[in-house]
N, C-alpha and C. Protein backbone atom coordinates (compact mmCIF):
# COMPACT_ATOMS: atom_id res chain seq x y z
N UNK A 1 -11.80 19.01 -8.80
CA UNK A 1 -10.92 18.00 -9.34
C UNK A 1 -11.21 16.67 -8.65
N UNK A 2 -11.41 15.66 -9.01
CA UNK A 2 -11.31 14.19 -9.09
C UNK A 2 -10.28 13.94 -8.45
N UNK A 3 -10.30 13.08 -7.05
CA UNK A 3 -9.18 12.95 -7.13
C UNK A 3 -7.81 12.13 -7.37
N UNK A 4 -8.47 10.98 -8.60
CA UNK A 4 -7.53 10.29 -8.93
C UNK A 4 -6.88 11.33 -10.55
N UNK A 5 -7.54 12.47 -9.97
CA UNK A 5 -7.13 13.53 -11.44
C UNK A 5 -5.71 14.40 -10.40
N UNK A 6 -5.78 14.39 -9.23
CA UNK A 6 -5.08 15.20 -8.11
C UNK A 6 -3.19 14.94 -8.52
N UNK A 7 -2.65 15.68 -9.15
CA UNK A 7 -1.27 15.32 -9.36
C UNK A 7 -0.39 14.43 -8.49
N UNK A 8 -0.97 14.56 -7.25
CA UNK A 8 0.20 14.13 -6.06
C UNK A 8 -0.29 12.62 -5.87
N UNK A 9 -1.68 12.39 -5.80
CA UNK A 9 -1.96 11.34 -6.32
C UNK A 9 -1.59 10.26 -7.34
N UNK A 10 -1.51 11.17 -8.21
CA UNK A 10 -0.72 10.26 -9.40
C UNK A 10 0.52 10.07 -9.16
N UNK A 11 1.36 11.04 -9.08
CA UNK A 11 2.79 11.05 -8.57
C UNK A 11 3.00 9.57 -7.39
N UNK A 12 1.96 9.69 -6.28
CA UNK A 12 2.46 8.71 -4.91
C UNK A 12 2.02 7.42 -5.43
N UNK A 13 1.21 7.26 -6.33
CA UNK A 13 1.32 5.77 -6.93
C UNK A 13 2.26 5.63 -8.24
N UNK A 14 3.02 6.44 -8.85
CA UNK A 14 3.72 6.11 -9.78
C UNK A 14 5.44 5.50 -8.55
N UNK A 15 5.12 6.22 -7.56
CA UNK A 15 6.28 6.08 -6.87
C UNK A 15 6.04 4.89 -5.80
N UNK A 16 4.88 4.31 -5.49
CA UNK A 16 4.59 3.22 -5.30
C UNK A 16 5.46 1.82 -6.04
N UNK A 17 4.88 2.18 -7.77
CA UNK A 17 5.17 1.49 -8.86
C UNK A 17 6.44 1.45 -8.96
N UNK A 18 7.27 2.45 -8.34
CA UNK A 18 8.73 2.34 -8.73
C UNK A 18 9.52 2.35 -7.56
N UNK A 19 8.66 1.61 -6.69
CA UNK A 19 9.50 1.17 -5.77
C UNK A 19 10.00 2.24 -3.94
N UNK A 20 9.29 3.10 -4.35
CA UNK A 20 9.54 4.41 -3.87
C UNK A 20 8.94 4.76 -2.59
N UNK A 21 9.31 3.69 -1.68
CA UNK A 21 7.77 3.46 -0.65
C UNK A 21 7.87 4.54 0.31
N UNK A 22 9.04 5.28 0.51
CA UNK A 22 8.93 6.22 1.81
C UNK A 22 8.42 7.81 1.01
N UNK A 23 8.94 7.65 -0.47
CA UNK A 23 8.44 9.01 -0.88
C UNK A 23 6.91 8.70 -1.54
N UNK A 24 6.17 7.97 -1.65
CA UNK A 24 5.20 7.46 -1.81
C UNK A 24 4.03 8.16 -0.38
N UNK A 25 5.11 7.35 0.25
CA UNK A 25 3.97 7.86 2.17
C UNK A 25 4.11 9.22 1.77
N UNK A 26 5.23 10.26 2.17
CA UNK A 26 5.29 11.47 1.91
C UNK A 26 4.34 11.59 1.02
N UNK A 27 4.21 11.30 -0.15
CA UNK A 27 3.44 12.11 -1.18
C UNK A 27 1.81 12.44 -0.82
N UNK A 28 1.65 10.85 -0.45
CA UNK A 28 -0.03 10.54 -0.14
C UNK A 28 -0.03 10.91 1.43
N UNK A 29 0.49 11.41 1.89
CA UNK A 29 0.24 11.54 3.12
C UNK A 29 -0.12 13.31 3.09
N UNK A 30 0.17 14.28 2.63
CA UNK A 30 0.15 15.40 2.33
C UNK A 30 -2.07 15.37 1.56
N UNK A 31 -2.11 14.42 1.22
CA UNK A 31 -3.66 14.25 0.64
C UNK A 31 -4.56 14.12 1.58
N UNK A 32 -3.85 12.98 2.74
CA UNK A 32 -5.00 12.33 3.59
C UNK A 32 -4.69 13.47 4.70
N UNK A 33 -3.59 14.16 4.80
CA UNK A 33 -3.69 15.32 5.84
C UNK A 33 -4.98 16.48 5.70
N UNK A 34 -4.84 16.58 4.34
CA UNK A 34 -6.16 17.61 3.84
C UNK A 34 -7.52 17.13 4.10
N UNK A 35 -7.85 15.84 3.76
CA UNK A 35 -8.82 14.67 3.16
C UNK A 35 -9.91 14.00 4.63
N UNK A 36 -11.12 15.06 4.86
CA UNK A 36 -11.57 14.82 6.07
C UNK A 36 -13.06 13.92 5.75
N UNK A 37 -12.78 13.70 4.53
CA UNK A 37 -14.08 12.77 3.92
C UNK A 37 -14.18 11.25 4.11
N UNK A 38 -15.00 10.85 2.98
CA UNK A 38 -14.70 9.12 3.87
C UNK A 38 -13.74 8.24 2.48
N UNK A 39 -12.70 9.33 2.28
CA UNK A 39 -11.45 8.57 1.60
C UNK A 39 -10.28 8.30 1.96
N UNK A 40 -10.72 9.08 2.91
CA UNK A 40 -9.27 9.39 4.37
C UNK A 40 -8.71 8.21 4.36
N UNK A 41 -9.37 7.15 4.78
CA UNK A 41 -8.96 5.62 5.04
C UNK A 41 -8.37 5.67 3.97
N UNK A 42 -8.94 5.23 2.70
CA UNK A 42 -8.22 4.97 1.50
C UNK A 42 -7.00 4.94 1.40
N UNK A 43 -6.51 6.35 1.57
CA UNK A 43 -5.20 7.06 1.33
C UNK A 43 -4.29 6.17 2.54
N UNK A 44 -5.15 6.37 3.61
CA UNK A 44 -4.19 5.98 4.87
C UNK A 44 -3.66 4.63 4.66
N UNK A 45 -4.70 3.63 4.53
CA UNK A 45 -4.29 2.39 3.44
C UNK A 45 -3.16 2.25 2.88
N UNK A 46 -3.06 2.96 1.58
CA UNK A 46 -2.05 3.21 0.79
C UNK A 46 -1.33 2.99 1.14
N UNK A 47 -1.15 4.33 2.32
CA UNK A 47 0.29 4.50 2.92
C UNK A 47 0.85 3.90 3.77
N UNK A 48 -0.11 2.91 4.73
CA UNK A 48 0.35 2.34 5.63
C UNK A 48 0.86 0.84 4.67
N UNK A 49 0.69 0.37 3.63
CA UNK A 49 1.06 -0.54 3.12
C UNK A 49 2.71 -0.34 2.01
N UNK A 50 2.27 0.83 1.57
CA UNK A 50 3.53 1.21 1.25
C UNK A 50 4.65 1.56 2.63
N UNK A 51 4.89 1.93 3.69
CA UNK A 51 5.18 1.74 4.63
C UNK A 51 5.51 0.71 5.22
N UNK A 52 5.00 -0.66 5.08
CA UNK A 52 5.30 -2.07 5.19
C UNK A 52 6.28 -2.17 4.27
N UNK A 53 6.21 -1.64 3.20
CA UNK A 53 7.02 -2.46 2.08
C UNK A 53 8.62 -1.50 2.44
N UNK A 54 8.59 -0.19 2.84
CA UNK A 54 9.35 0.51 3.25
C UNK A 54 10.01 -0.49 4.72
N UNK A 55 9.77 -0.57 5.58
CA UNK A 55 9.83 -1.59 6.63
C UNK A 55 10.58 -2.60 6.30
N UNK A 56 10.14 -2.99 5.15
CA UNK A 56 10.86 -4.64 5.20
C UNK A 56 12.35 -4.64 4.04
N UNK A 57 12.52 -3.29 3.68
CA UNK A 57 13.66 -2.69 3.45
C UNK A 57 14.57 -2.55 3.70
N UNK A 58 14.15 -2.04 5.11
CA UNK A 58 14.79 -1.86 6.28
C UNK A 58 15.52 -2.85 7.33
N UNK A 59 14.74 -3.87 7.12
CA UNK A 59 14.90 -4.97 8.08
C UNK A 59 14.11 -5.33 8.84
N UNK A 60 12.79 -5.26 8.81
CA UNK A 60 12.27 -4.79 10.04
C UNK A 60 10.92 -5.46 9.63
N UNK A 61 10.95 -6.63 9.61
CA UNK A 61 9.62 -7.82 8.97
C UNK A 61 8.61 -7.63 9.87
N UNK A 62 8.41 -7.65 10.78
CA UNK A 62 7.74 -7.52 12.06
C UNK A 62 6.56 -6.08 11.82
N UNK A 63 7.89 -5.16 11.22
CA UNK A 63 6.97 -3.82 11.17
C UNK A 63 5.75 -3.72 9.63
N UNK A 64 6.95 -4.92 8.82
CA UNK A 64 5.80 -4.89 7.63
C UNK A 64 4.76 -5.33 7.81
N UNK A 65 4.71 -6.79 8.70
CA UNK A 65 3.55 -7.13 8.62
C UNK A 65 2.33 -6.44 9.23
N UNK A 66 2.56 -5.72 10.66
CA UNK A 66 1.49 -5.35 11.21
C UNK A 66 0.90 -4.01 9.87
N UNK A 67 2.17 -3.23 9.71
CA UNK A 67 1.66 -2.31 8.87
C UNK A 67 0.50 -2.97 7.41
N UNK A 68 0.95 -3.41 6.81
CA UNK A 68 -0.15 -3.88 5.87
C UNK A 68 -1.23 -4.98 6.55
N UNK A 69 -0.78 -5.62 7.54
CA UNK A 69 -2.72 -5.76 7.78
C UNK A 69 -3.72 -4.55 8.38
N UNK A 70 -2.84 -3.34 8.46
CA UNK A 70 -3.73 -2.67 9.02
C UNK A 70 -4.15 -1.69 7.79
N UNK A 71 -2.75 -1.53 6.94
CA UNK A 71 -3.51 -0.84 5.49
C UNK A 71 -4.75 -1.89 4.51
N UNK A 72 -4.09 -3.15 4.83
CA UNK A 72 -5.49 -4.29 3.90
C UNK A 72 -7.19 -3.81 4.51
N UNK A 73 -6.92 -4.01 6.19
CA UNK A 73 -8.25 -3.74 6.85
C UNK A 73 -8.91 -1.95 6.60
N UNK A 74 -8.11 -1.03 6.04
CA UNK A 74 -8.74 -0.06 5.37
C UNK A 74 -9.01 0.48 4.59
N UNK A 75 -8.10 -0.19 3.24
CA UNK A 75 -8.52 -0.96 2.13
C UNK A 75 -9.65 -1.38 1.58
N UNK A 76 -9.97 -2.14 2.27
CA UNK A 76 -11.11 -3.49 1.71
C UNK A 76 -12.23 -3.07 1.79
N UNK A 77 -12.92 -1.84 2.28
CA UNK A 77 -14.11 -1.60 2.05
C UNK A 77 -14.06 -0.91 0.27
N UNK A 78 -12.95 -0.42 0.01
CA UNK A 78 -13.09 0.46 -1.14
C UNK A 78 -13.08 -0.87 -2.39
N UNK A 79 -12.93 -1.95 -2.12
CA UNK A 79 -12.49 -2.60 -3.36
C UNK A 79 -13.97 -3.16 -3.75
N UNK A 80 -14.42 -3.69 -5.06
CA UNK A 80 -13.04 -3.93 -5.76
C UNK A 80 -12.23 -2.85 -6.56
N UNK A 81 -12.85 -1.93 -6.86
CA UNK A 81 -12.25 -0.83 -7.66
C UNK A 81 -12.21 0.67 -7.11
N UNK A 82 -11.22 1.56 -6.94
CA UNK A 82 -12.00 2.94 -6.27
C UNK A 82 -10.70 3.75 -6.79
N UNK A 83 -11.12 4.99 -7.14
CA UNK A 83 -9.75 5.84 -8.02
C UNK A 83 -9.31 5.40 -9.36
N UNK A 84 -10.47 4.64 -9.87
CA UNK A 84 -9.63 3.61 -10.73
C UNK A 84 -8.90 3.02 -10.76
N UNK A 85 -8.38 2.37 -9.44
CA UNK A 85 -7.57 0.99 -8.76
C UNK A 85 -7.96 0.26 -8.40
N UNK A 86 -7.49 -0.92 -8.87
CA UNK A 86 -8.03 -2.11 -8.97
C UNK A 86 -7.50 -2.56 -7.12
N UNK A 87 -8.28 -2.41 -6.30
CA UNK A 87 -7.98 -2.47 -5.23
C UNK A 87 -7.95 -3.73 -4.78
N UNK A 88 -8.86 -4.65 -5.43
CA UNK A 88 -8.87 -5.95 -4.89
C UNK A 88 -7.84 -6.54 -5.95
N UNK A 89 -6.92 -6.48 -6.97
CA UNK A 89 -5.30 -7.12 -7.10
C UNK A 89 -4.93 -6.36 -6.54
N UNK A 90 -4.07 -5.40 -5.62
CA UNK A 90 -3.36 -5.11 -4.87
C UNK A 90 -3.52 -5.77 -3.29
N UNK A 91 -5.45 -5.64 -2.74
CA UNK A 91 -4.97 -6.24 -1.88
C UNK A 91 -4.82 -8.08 -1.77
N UNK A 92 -4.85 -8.59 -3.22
CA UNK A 92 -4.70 -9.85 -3.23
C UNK A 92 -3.33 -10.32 -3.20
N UNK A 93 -2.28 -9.28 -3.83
CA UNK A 93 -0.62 -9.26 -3.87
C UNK A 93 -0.06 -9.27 -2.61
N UNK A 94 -0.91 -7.89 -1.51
CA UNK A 94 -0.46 -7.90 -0.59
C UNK A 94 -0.25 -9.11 0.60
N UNK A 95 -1.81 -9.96 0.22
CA UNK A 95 -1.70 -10.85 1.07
C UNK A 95 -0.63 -11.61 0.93
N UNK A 96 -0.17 -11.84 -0.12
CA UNK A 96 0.20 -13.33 -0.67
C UNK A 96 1.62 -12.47 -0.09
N UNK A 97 2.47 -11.51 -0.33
CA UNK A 97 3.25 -11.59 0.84
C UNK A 97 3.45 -11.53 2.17
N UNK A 98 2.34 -11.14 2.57
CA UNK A 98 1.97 -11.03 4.00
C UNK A 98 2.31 -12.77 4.39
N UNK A 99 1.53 -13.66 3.49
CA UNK A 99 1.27 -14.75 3.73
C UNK A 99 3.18 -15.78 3.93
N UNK A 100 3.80 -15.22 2.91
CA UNK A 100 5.07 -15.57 2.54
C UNK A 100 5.93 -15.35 3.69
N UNK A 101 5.66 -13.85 3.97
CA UNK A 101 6.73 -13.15 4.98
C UNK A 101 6.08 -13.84 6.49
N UNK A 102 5.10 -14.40 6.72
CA UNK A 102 4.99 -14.92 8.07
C UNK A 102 5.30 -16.56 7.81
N UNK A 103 5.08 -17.16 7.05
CA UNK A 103 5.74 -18.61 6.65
C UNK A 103 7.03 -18.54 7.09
N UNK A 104 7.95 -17.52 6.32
CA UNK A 104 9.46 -17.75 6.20
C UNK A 104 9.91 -17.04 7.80
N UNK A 105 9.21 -16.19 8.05
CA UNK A 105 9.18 -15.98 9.79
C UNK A 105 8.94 -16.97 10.69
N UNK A 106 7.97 -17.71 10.65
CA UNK A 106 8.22 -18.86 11.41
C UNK A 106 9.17 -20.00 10.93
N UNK A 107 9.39 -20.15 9.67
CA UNK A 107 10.64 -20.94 9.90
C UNK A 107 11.97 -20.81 9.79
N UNK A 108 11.96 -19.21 10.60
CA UNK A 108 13.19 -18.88 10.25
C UNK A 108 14.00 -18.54 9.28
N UNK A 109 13.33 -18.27 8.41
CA UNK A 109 13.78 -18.12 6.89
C UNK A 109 13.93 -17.07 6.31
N UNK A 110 15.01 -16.31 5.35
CA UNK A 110 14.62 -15.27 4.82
C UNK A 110 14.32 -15.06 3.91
N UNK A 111 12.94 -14.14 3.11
CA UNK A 111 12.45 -14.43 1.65
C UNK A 111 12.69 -12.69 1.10
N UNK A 112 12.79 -13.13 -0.02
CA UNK A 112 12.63 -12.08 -1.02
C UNK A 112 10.82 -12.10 -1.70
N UNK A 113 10.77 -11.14 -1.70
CA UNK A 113 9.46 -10.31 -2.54
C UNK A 113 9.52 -9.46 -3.26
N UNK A 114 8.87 -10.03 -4.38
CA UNK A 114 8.53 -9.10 -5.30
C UNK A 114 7.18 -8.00 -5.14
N UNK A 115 7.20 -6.50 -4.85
CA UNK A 115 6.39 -6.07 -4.37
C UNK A 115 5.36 -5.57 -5.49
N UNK A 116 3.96 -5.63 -5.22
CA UNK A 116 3.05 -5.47 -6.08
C UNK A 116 2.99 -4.11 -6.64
N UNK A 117 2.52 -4.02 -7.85
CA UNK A 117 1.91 -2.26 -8.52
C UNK A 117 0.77 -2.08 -8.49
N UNK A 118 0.41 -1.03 -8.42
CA UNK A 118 -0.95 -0.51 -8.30
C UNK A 118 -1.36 -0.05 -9.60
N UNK A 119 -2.50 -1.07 -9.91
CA UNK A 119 -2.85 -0.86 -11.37
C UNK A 119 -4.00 -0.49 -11.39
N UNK A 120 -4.16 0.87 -12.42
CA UNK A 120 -5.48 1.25 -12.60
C UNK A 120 -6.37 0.44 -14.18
N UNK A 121 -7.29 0.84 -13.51
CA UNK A 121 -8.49 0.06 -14.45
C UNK A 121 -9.06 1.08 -15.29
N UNK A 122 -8.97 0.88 -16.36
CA UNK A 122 -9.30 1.65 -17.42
C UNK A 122 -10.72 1.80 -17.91
């Protein structure tokens, strides 16, 4: 099986898409536990960015940011496309709040974000 054919796969980015960032990690995290190949990152990616977005849920801006620059930096070898995800718009969304959430951090500010979907390429 393929594994953007892998159910749980599909499942942890539909739950990505809907907002679902801690059952998202759970989901994809159960993949990259198995996953001793060189997609491991990939997944870990994922999750560590969905995890940011989980983070800043929470309250906890500080934890989003480190978390998604460290899911962008394992990311970015797979893009632009890999699973049939368009990896480079996601990690272009991500930046742009990364970019937002440290602006409104230094000036003290608090922002709302709209968090990106993970869109596959057909």
């Amino acid at each position: 099986m393929e594994p953007q054919d892998d159910p749980r796969f599909l499942k942890g980015i539909q739950e990505f898409n809907e907002r679902l960032f801690f059952e998202c990690h759970e989901t994809l995290e159960e993949i990259w536990l198995e996953d001793h190949g060189e997609d491991r990152l990939f997944y870990q990616g994922i999750i560590q960015i969905a995890a940011g977005y989980f983070k800043l849920e929470q309250g906890v801006p500080a934890g989003a940011l480190k978390l998604w620059r460290t899911g962008l930096d394992k990311i970015a070898p797979y893009a632009p496309v890999h699973f049939g995800i368009s990896v480079e718009s996601l990690m272009h969304a991500v930046k742009d709040d990364l970019a937002k959430l440290e602006s409104n951090q230094q000036a003290g500010a608090n922002v709302t974000l709209n968090p990106p979907t993970i869109n596959f390429i057909c």
